[in-house]
Protein backbone atom coordinates (compact mmCIF):
# COMPACT_ATOMS: atom_id res chain seq x y z
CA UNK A 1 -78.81 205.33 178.07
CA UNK A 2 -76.48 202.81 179.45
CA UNK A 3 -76.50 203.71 182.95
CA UNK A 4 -80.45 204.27 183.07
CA UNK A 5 -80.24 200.35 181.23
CA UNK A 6 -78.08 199.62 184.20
CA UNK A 7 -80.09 201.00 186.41
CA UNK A 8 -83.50 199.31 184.86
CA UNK A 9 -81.96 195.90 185.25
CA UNK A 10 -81.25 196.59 189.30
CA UNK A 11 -84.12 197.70 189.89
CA UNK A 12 -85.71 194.11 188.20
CA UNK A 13 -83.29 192.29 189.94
CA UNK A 14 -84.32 193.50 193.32
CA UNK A 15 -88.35 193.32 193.02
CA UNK A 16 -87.24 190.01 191.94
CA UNK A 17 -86.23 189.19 194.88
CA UNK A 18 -88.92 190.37 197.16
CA UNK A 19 -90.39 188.11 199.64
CA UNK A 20 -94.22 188.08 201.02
CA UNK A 21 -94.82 186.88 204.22
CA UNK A 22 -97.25 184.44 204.79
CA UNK A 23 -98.98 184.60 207.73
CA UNK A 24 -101.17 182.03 209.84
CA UNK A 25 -102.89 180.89 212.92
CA UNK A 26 -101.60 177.36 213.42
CA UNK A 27 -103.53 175.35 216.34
CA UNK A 28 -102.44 171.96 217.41
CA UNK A 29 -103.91 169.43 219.76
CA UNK A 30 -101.75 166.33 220.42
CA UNK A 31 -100.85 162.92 222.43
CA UNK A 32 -97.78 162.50 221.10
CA UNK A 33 -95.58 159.52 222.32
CA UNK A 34 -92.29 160.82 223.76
CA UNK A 35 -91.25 157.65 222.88
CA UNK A 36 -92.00 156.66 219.61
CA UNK A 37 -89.50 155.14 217.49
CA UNK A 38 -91.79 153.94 214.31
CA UNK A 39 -92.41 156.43 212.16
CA UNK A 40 -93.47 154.73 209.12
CA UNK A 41 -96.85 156.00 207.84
CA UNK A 42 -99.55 155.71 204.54
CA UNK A 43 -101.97 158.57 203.26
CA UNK A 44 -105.36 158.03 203.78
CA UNK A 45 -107.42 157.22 201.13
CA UNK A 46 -109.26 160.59 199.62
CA UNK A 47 -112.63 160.14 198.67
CA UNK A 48 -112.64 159.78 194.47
CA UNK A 49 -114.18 163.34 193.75
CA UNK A 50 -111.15 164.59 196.04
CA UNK A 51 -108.82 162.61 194.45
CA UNK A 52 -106.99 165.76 192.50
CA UNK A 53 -103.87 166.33 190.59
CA UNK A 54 -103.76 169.43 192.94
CA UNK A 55 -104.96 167.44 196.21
CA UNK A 56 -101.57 164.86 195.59
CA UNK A 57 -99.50 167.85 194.90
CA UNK A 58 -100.20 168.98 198.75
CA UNK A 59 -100.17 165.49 199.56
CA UNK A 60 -95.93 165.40 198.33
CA UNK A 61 -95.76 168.89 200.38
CA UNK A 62 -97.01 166.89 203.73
CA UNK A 63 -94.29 163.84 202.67
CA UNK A 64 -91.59 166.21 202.11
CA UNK A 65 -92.26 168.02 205.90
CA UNK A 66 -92.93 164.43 207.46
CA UNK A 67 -89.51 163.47 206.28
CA UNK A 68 -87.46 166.33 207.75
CA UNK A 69 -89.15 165.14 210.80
CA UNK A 70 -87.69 161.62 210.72
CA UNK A 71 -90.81 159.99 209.00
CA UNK A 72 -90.78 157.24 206.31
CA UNK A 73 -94.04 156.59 203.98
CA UNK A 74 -94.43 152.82 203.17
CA UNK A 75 -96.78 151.69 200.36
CA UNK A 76 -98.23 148.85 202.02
CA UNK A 77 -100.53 149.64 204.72
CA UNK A 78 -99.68 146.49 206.52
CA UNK A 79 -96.09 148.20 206.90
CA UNK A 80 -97.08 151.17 208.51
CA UNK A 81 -97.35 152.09 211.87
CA UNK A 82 -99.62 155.67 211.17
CA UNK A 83 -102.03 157.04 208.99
CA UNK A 84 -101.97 160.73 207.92
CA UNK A 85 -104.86 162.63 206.95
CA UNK A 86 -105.13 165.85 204.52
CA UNK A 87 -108.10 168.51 204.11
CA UNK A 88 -107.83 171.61 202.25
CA UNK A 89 -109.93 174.53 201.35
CA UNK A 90 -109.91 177.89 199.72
CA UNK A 91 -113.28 180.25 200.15
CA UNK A 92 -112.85 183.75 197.90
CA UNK A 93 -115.02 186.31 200.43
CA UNK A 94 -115.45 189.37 197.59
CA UNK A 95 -116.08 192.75 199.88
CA UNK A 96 -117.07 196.23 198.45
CA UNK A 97 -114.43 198.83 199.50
CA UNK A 98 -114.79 202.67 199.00
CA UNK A 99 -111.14 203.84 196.75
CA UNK A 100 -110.78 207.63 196.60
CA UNK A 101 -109.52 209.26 193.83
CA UNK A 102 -107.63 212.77 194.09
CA UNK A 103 -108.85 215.32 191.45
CA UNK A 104 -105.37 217.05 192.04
CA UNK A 105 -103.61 214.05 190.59
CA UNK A 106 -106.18 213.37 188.01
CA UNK A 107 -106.96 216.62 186.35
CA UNK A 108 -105.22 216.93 183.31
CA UNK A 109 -104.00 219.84 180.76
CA UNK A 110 -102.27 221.56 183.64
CA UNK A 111 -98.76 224.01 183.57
CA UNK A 112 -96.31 223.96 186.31
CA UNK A 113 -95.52 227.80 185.90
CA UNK A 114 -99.04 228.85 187.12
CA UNK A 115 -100.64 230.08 183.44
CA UNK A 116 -103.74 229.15 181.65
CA UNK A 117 -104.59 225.75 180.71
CA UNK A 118 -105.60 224.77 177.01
CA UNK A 119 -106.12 221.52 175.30
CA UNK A 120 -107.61 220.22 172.02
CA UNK A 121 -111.23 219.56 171.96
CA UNK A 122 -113.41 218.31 169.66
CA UNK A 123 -113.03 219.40 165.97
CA UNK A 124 -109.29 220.50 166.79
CA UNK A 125 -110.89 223.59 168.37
CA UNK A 126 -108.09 225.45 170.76
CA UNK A 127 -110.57 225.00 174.68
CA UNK A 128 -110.08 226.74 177.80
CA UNK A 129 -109.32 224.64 180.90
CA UNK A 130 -108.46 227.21 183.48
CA UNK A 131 -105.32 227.97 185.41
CA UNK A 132 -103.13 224.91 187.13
CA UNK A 133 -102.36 225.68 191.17
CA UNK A 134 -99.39 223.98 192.70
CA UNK A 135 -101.72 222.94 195.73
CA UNK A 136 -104.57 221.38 195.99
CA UNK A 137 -107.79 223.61 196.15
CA UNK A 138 -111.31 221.67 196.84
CA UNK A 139 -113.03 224.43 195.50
CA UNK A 140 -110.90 224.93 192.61
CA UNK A 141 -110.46 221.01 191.62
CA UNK A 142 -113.78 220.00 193.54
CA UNK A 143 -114.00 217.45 195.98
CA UNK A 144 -112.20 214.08 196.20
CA UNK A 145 -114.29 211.51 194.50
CA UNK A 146 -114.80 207.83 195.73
CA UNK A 147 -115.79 205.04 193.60
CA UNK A 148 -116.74 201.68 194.41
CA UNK A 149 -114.44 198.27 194.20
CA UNK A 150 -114.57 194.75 194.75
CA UNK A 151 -111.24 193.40 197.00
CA UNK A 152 -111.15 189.70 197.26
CA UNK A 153 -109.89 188.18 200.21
CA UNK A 154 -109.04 184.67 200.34
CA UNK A 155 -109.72 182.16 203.64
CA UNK A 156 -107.57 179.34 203.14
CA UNK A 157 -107.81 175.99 205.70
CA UNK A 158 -105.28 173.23 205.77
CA UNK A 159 -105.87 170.41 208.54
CA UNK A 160 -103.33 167.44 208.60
CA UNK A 161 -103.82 164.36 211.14
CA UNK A 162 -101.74 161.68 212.30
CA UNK A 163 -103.13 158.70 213.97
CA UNK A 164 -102.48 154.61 215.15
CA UNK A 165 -103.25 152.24 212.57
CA UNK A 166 -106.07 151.08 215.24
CA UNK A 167 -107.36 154.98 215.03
CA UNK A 168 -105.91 156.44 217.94
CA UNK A 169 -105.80 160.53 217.46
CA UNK A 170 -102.57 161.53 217.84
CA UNK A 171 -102.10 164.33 216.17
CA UNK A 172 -104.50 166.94 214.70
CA UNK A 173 -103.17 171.03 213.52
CA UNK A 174 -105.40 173.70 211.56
CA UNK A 175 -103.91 176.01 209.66
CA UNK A 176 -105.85 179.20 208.85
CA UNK A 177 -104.46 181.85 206.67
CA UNK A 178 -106.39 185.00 204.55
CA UNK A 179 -104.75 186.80 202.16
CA UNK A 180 -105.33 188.92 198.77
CA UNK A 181 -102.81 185.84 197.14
CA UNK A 182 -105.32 184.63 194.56
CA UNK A 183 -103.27 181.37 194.13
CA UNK A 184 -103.35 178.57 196.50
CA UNK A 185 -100.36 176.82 195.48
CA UNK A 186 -97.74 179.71 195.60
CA UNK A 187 -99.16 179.98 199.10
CA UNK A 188 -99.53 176.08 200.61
CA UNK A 189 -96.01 175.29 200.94
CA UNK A 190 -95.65 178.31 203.65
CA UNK A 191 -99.33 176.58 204.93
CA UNK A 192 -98.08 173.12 205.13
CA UNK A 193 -94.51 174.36 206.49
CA UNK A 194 -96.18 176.12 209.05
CA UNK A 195 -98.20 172.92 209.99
CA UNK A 196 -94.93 171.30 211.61
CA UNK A 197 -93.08 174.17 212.61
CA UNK A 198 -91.99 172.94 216.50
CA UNK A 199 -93.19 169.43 216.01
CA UNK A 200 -95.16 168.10 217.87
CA UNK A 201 -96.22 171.97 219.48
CA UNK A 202 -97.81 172.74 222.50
CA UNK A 203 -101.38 170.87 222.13
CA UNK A 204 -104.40 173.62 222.79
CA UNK A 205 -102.49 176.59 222.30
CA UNK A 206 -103.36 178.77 218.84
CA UNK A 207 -99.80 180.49 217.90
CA UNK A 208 -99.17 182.89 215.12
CA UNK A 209 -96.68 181.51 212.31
CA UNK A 210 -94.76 183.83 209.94
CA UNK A 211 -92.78 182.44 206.69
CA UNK A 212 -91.60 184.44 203.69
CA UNK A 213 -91.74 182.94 199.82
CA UNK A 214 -90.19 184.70 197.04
């Protein structure tokens, strides 16, 4: 019992630690300066019905990136030199899928050595379920059934934009990404990392971004 606790508890520790990989299309179209040297910036201002707890929680994602990359948010826009922009969207596209199911692996009451099958029925009477075959016979099991399932993918969108305080576009990268991950915030970090991977990027060119989480 100790060694199968043992081996329970390494098992655990390794599914633990597995990583999904998040993939996306990440498509950038840029002017960047070669030269700039100010790199102080303020959020835009979201409109008040997309002013979210979540929304700011992305928004601290897009600071935390811009900061690796040598940029400094100010509070006062008067102090800034840019103005970034955040959009965001998750669209669950539900699509019927056909799941078989093996009769083989279903049936029940069956004996490994090849003899007659019994099993309790109703009113504890001793029923007949015929003899168990150690392959799979269509004719003997019947045929493999299918039944009917809903499998949600999710589209998920992240756009970020940096431009001049006198609104020249200088920077502008989608992010699309569709998984079966049901939450959005286990996957935007790996969205919004993938956003500035390469910074600035070659502008007009879609390129495939892959990133693990845990």
């Amino acid at each position: 019992m100790k060694a199968l606790a043992i081996v329970v508890a390494a098992a655990s520790l390794l599914l633990s630690g597995c990583a999904t990989t998040i993939r996306s299309n990440v498509t950038v179209f840029h002017e960047w300066p070669a030269d700039t040297q100010e790199k102080t910036y303020v959020f835009e201002t979201p409109a008040p019905a997309e002013d979210t707890l979540e929304y700011r929680s992305y928004l601290n994602l897009v600071g935390g990136q811009l900061a690796k990359l040598g940029f400094a948010q100010v509070n006062a826009p008067e102090q800034a030199k840019l103005k970034v922009g955040m959009q965001f969207s998750t669209i669950d596209r539900p699509t019927k899928v056909l799941q078989s199911t093996d009769p083989f692996l279903t049936s029940r009451y069956y004996s490994p050595w090849g003899y007659p099958r019994f099993g309790w029925g109703p009113y504890y009477r001793y029923r007949y379920y015929g003899y168990y075959r150690p392959y799979y016979d269509p004719w003997f099991y019947g045929p493999t059934e299918f039944r009917e399932v809903i499998q949600h993918n999710y589209d998920r969108n992240l756009r970020v934009t940096i431009n001049s305080m006198n609104g020249r576009k200088l920077f502008d990268v989608t992010v699309q990404n569709t998984s079966r991950k049901q939450s959005t915030p286990a996957v935007m970090p790996a969205l919004v990392q993938s956003a500035f991977t390469g910074f600035p990027g070659e502008s007009g060119k879609a390129r495939r971004v892959d990133l693990d989480i845990e």
